[in-house]
PDB file of N, CA and C in Angstrom:
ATOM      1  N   UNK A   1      16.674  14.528  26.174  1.00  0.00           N
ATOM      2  CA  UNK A   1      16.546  13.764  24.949  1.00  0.00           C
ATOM      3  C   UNK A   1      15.890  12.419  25.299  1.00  0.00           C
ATOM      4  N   UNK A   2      14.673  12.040  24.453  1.00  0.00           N
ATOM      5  CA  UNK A   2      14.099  10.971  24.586  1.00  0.00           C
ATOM      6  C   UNK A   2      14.694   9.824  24.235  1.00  0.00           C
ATOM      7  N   UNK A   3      15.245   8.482  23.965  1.00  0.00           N
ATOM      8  CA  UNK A   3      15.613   7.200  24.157  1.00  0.00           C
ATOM      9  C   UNK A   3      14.651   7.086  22.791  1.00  0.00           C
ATOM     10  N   UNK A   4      15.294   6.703  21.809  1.00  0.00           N
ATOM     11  CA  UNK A   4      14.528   6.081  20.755  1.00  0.00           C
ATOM     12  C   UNK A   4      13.181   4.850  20.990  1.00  0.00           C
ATOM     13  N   UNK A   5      13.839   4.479  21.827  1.00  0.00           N
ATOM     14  CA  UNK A   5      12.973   2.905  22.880  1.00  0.00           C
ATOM     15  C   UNK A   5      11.624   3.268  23.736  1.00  0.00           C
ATOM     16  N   UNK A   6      12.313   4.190  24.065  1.00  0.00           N
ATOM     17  CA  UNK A   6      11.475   4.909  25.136  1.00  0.00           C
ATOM     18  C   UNK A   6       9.683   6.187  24.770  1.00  0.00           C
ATOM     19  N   UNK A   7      10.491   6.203  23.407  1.00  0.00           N
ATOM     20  CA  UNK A   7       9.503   7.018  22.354  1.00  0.00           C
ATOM     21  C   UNK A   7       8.912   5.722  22.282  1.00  0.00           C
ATOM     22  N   UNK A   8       9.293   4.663  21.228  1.00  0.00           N
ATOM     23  CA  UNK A   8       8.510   3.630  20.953  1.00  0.00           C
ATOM     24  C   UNK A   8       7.276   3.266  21.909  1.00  0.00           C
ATOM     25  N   UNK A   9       7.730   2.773  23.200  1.00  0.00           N
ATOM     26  CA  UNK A   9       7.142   2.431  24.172  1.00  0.00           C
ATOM     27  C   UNK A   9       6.078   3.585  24.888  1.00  0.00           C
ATOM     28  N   UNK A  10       6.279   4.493  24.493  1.00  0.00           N
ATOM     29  CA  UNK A  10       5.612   6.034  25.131  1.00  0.00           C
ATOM     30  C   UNK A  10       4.107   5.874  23.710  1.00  0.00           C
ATOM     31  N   UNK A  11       4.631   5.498  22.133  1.00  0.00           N
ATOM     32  CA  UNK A  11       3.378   5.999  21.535  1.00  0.00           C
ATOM     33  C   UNK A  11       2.763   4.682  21.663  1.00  0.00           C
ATOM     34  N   UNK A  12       3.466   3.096  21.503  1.00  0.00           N
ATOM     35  CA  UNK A  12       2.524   2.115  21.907  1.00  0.00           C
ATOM     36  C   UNK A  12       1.714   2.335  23.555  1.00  0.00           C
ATOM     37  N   UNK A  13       1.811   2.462  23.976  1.00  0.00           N
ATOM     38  CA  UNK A  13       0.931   3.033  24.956  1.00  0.00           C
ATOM     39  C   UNK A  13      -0.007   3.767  24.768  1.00  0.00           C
ATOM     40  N   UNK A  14       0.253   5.252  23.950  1.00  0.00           N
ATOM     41  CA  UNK A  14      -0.668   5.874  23.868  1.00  0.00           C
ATOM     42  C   UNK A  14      -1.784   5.646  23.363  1.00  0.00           C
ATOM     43  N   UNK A  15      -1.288   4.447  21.816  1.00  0.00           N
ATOM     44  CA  UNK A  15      -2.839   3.834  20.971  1.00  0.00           C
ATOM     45  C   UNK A  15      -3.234   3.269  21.912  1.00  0.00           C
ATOM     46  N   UNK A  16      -2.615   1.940  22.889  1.00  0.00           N
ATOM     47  CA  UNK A  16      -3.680   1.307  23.522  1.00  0.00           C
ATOM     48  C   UNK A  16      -4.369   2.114  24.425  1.00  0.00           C
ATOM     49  N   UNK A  17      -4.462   3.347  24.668  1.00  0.00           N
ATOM     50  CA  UNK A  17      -5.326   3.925  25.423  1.00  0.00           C
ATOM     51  C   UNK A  17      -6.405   4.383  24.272  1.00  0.00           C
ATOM     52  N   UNK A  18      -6.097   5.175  23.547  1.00  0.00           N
ATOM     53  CA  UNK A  18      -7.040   5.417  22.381  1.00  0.00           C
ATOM     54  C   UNK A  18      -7.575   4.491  21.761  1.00  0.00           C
ATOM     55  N   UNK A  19      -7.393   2.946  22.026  1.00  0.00           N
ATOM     56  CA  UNK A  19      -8.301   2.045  21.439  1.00  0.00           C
ATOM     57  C   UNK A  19      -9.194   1.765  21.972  1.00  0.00           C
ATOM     58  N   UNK A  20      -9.220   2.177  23.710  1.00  0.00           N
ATOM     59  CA  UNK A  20     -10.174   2.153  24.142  1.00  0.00           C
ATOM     60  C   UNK A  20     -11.256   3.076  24.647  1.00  0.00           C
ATOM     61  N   UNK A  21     -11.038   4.267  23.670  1.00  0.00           N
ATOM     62  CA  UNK A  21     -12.261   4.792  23.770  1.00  0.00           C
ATOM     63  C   UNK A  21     -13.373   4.549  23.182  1.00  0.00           C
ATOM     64  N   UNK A  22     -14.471   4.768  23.670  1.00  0.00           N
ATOM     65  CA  UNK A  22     -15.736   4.424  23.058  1.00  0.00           C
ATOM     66  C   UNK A  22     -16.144   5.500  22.146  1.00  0.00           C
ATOM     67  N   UNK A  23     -15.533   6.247  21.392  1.00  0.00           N
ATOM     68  CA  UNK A  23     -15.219   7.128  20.240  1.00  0.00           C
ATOM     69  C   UNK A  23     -15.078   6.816  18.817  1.00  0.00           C
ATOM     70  N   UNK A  24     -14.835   7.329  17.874  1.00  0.00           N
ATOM     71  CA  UNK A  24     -14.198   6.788  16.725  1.00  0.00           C
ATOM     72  C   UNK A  24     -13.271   8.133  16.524  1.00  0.00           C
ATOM     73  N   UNK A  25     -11.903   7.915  16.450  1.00  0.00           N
ATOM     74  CA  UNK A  25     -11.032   8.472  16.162  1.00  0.00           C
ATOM     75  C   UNK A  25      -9.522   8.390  15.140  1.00  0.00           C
ATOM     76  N   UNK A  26      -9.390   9.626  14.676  1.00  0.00           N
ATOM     77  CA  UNK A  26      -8.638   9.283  13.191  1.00  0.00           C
ATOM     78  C   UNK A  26      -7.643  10.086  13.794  1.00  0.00           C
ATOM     79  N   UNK A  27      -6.310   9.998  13.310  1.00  0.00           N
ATOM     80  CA  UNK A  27      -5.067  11.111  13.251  1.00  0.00           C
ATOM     81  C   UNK A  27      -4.520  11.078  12.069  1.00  0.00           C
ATOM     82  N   UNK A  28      -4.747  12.522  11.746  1.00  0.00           N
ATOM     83  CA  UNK A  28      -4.076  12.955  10.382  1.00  0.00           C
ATOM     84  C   UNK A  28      -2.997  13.568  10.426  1.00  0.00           C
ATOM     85  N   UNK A  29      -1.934  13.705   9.739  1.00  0.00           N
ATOM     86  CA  UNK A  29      -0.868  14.068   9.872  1.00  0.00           C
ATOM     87  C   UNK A  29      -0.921  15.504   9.265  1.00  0.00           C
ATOM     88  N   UNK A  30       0.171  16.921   8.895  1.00  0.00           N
ATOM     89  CA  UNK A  30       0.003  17.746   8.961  1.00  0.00           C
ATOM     90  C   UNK A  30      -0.039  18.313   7.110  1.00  0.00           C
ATOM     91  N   UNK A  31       0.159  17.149   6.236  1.00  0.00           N
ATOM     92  CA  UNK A  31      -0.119  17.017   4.891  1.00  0.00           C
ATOM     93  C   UNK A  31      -1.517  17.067   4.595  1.00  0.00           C
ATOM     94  N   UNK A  32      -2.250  16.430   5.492  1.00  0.00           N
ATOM     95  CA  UNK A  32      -3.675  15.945   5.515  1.00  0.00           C
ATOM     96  C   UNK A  32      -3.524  14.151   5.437  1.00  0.00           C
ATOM     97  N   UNK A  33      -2.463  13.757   5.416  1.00  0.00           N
ATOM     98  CA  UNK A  33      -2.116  11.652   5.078  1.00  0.00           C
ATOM     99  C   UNK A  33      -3.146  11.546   6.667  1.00  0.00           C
ATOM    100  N   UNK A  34      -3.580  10.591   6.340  1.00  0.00           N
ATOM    101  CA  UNK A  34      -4.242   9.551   7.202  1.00  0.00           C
ATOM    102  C   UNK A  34      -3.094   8.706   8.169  1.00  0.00           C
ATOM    103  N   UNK A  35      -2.845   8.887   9.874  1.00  0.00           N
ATOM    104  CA  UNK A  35      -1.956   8.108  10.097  1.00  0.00           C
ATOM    105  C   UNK A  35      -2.010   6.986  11.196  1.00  0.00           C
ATOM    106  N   UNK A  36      -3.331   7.352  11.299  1.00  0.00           N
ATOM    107  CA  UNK A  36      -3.876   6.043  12.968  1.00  0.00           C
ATOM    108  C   UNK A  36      -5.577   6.417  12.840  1.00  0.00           C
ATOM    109  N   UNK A  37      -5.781   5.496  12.907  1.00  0.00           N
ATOM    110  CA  UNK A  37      -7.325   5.270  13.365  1.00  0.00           C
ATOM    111  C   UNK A  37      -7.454   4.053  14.694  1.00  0.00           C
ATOM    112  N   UNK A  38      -8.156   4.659  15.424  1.00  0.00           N
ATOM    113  CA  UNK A  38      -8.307   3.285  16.873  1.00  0.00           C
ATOM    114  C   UNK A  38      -9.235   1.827  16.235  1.00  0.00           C
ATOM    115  N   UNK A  39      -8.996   1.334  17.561  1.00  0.00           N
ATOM    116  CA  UNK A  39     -10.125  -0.323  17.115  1.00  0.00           C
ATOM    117  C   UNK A  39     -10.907   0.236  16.442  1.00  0.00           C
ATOM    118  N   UNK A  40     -11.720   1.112  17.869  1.00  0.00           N
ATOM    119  CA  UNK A  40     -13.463   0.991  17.154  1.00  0.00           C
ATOM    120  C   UNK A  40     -13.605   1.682  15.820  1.00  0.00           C
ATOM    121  N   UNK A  41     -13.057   2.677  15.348  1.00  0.00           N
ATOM    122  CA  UNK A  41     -13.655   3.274  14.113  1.00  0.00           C
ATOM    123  C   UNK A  41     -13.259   1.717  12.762  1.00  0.00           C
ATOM    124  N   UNK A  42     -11.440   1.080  13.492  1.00  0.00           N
ATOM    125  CA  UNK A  42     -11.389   0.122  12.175  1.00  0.00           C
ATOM    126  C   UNK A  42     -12.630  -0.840  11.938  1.00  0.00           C
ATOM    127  N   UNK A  43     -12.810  -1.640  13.024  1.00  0.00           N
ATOM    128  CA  UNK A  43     -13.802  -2.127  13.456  1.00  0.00           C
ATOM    129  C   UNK A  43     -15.092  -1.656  12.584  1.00  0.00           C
ATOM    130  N   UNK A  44     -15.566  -1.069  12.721  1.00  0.00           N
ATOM    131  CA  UNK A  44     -16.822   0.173  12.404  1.00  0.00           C
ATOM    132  C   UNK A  44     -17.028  -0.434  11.307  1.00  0.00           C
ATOM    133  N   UNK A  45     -15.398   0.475  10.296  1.00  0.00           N
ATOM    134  CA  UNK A  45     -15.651   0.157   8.722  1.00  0.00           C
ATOM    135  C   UNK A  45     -15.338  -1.342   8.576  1.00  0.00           C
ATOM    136  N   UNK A  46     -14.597  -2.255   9.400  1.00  0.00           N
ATOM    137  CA  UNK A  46     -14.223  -3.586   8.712  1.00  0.00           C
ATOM    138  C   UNK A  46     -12.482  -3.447   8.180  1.00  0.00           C
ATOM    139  N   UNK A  47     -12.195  -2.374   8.305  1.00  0.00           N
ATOM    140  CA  UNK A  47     -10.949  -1.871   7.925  1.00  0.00           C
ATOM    141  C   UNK A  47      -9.322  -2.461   8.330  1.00  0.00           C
ATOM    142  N   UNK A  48      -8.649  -2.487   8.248  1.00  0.00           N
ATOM    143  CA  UNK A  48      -6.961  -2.415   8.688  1.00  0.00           C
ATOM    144  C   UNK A  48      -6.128  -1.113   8.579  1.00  0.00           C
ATOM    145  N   UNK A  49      -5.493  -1.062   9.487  1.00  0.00           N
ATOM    146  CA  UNK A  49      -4.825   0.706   9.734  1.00  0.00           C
ATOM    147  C   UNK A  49      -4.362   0.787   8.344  1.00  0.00           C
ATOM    148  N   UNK A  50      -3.934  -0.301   7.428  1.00  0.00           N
ATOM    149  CA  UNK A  50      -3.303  -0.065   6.249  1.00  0.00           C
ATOM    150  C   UNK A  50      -4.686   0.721   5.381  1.00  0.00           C
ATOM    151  N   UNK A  51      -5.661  -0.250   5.176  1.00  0.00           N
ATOM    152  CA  UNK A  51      -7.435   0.202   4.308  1.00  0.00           C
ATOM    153  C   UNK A  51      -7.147   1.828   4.662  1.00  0.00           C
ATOM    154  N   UNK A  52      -7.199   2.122   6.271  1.00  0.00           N
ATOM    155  CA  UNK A  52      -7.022   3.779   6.805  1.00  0.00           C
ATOM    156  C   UNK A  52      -5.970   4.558   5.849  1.00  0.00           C
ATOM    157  N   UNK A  53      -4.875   4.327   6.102  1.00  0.00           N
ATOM    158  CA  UNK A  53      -3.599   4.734   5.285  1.00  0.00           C
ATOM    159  C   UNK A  53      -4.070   5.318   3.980  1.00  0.00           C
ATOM    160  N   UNK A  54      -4.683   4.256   3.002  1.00  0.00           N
ATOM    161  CA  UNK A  54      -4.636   4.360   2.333  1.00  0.00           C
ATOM    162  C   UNK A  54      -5.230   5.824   1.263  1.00  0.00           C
ATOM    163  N   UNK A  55      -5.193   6.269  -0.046  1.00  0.00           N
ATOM    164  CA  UNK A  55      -5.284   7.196  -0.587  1.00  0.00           C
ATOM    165  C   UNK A  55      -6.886   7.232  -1.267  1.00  0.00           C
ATOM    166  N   UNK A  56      -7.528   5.657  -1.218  1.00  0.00           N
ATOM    167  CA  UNK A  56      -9.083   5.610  -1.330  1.00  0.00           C
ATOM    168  C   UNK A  56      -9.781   5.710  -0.056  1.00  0.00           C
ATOM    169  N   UNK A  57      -9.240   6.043   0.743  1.00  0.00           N
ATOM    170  CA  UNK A  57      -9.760   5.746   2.319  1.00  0.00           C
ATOM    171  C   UNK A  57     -11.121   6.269   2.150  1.00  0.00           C
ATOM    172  N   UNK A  58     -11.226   7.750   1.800  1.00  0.00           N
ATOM    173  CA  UNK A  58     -12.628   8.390   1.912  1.00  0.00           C
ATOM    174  C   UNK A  58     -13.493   8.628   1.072  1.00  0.00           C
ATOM    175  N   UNK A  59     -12.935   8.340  -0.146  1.00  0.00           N
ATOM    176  CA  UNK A  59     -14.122   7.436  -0.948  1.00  0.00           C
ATOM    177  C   UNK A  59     -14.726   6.374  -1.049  1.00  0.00           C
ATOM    178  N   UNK A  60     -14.077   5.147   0.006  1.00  0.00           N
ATOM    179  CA  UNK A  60     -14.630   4.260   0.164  1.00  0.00           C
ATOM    180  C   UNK A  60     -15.443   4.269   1.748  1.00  0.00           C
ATOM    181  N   UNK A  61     -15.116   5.115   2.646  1.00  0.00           N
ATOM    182  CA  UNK A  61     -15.622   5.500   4.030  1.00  0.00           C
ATOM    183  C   UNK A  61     -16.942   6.113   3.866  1.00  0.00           C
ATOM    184  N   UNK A  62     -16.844   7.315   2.991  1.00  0.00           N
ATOM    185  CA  UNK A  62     -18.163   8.306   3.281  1.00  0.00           C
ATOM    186  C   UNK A  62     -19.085   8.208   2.238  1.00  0.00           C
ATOM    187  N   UNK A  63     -20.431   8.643   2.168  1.00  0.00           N
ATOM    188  CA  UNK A  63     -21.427   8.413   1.328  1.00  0.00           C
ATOM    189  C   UNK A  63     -20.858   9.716   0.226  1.00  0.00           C
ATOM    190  N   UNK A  64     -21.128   9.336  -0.902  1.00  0.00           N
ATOM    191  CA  UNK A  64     -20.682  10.403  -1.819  1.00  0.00           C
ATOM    192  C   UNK A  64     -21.331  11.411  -1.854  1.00  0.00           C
ATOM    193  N   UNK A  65     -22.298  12.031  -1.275  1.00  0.00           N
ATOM    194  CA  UNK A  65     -23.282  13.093  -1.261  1.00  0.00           C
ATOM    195  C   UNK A  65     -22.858  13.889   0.446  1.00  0.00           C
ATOM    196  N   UNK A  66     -22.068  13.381   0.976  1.00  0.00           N
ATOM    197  CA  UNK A  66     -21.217  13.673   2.210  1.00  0.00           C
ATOM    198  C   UNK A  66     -19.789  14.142   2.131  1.00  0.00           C
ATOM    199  N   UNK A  67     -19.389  13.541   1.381  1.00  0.00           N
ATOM    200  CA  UNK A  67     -17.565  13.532   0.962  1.00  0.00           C
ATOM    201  C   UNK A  67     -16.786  15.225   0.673  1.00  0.00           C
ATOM    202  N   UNK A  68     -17.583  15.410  -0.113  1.00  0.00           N
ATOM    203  CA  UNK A  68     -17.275  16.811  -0.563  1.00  0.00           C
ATOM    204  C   UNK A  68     -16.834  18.011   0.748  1.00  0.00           C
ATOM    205  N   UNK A  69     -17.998  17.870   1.534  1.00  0.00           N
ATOM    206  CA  UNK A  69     -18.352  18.346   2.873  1.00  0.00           C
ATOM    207  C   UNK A  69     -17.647  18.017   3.645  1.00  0.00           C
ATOM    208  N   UNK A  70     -16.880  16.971   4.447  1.00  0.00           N
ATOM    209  CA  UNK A  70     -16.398  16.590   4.923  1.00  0.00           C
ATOM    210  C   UNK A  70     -14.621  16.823   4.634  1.00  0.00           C
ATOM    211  N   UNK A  71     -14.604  16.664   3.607  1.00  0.00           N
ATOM    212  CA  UNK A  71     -13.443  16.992   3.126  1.00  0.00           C
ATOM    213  C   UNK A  71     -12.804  18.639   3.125  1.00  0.00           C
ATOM    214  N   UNK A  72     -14.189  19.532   3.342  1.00  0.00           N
ATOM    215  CA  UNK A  72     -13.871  20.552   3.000  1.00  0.00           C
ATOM    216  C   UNK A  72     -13.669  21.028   4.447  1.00  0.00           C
ATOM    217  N   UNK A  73     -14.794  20.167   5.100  1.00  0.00           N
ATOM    218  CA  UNK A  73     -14.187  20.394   6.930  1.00  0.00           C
ATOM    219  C   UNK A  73     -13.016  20.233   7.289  1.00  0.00           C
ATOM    220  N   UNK A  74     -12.687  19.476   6.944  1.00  0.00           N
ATOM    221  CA  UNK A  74     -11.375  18.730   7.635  1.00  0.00           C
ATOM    222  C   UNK A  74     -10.037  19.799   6.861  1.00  0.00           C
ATOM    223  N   UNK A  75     -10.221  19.611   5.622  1.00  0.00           N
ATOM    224  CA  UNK A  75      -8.655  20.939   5.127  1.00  0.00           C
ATOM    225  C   UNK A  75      -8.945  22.181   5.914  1.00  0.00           C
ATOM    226  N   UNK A  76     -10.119  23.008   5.943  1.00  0.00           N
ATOM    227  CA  UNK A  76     -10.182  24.089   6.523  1.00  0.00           C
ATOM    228  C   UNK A  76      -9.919  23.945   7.822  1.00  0.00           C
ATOM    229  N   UNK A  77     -10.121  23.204   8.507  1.00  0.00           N
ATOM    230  CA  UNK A  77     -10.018  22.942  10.188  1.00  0.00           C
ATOM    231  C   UNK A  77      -7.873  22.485  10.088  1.00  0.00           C
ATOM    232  N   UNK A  78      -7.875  21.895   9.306  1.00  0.00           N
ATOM    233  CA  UNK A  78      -5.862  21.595   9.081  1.00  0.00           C
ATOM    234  C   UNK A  78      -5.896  23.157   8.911  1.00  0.00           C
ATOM    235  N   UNK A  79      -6.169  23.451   7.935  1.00  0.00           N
ATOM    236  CA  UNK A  79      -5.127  24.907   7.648  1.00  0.00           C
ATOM    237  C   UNK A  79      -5.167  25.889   8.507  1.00  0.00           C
ATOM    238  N   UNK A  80      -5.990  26.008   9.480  1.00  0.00           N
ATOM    239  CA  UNK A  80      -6.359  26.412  11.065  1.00  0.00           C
ATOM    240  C   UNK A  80      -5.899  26.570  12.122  1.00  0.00           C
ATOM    241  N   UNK A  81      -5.003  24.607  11.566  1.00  0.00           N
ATOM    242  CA  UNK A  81      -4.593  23.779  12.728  1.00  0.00           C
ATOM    243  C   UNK A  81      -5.619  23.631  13.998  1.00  0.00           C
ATOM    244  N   UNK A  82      -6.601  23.158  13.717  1.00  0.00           N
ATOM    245  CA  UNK A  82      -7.529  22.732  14.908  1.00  0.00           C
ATOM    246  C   UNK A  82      -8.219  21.664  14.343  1.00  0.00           C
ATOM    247  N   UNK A  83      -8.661  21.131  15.675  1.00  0.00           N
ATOM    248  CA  UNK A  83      -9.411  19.892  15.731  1.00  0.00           C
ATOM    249  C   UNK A  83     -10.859  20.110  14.962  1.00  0.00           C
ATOM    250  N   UNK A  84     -11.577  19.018  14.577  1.00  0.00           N
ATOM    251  CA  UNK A  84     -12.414  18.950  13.811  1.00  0.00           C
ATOM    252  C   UNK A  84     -13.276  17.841  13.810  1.00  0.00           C
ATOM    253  N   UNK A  85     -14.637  18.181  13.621  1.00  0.00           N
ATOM    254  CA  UNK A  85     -15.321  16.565  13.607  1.00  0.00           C
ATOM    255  C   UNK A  85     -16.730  17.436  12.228  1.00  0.00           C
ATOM    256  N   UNK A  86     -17.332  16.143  11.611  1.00  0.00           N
ATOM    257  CA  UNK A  86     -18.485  16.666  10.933  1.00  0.00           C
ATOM    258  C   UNK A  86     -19.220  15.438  10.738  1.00  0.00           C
ATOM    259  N   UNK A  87     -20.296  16.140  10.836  1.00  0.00           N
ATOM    260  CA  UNK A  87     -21.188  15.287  10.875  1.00  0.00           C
ATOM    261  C   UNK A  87     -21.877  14.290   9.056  1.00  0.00           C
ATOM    262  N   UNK A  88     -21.569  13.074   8.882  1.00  0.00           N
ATOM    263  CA  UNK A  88     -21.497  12.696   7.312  1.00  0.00           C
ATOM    264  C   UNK A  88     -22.457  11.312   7.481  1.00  0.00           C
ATOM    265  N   UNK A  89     -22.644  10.391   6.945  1.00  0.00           N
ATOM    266  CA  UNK A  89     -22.894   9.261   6.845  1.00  0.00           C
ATOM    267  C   UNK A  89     -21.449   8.565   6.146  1.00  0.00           C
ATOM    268  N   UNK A  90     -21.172   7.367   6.989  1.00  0.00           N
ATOM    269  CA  UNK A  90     -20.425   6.566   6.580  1.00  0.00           C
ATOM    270  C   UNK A  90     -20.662   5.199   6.278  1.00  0.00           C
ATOM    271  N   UNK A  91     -19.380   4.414   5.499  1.00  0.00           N
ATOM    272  CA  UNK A  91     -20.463   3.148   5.225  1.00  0.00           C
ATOM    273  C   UNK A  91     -19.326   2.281   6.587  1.00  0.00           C
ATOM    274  N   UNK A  92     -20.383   1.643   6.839  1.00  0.00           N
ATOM    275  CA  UNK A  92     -20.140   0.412   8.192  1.00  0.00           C
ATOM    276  C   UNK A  92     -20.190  -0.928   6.998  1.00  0.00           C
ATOM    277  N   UNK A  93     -19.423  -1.970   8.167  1.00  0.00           N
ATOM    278  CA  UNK A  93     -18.850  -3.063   7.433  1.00  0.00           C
ATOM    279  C   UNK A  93     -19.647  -3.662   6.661  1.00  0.00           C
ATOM    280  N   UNK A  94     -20.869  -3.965   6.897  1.00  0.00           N
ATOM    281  CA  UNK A  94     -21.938  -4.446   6.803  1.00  0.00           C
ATOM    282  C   UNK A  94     -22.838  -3.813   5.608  1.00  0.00           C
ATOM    283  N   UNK A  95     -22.133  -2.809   4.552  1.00  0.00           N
ATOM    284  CA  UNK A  95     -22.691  -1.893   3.717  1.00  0.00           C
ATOM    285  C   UNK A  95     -23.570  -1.017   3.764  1.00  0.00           C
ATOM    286  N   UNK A  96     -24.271  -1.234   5.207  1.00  0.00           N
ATOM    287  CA  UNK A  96     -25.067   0.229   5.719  1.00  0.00           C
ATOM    288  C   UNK A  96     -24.119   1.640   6.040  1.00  0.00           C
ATOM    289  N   UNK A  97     -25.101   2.868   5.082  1.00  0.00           N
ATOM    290  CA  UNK A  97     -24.597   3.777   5.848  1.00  0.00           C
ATOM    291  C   UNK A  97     -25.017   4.500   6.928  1.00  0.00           C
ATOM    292  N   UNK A  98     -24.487   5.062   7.902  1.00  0.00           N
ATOM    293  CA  UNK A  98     -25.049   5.180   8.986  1.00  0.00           C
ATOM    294  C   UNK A  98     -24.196   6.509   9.113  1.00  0.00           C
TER     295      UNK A  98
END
């Protein structure tokens, strides 16, 4: 049995390793909720893990001519249960999408 403390200290660790990848990475939970994104992707958009959290997240993230697609990646790849990436334009802080 893990130490309630010891969990704590086990997943803060784990983000600061995932913040430093030179990646952009999201974790979704098994609903499809949004539940961690690292620096660089917050960074990216200009965001706060809360902006991530949130229930406009990917209408305000992806170009609307992308969204649909993306969305449809990502449930089919959950209901799978496997990992997933697709390729979309997103908007960066700066209002470019890229």
């Amino acid at each position: 049995m893990i130490d309630a403390e010891d969990r704590r200290q086990a997943e803060s660790e784990f983000r600061r390793l995932l913040d430093l990848l030179p990646q952009y990475l999201c974790v979704y939970g098994a609903e499809g909720n949004p539940l961690y994104a690292n620096d660089p992707l917050l960074d990216f958009f200009g965001f706060t893990l809360d902006d991530f959290r949130s229930e406009d997240f990917q209408k305000r993230a992806f170009h609307p001519d992308d969204l649909e697609h993306a969305q449809s990646v990502r449930n089919e790849a959950m209901r799978l249960g496997e990992g997933w990436e697709v390729e979309a334009r997103i908007l960066r802080k700066d209002g470019q999408y890229r």
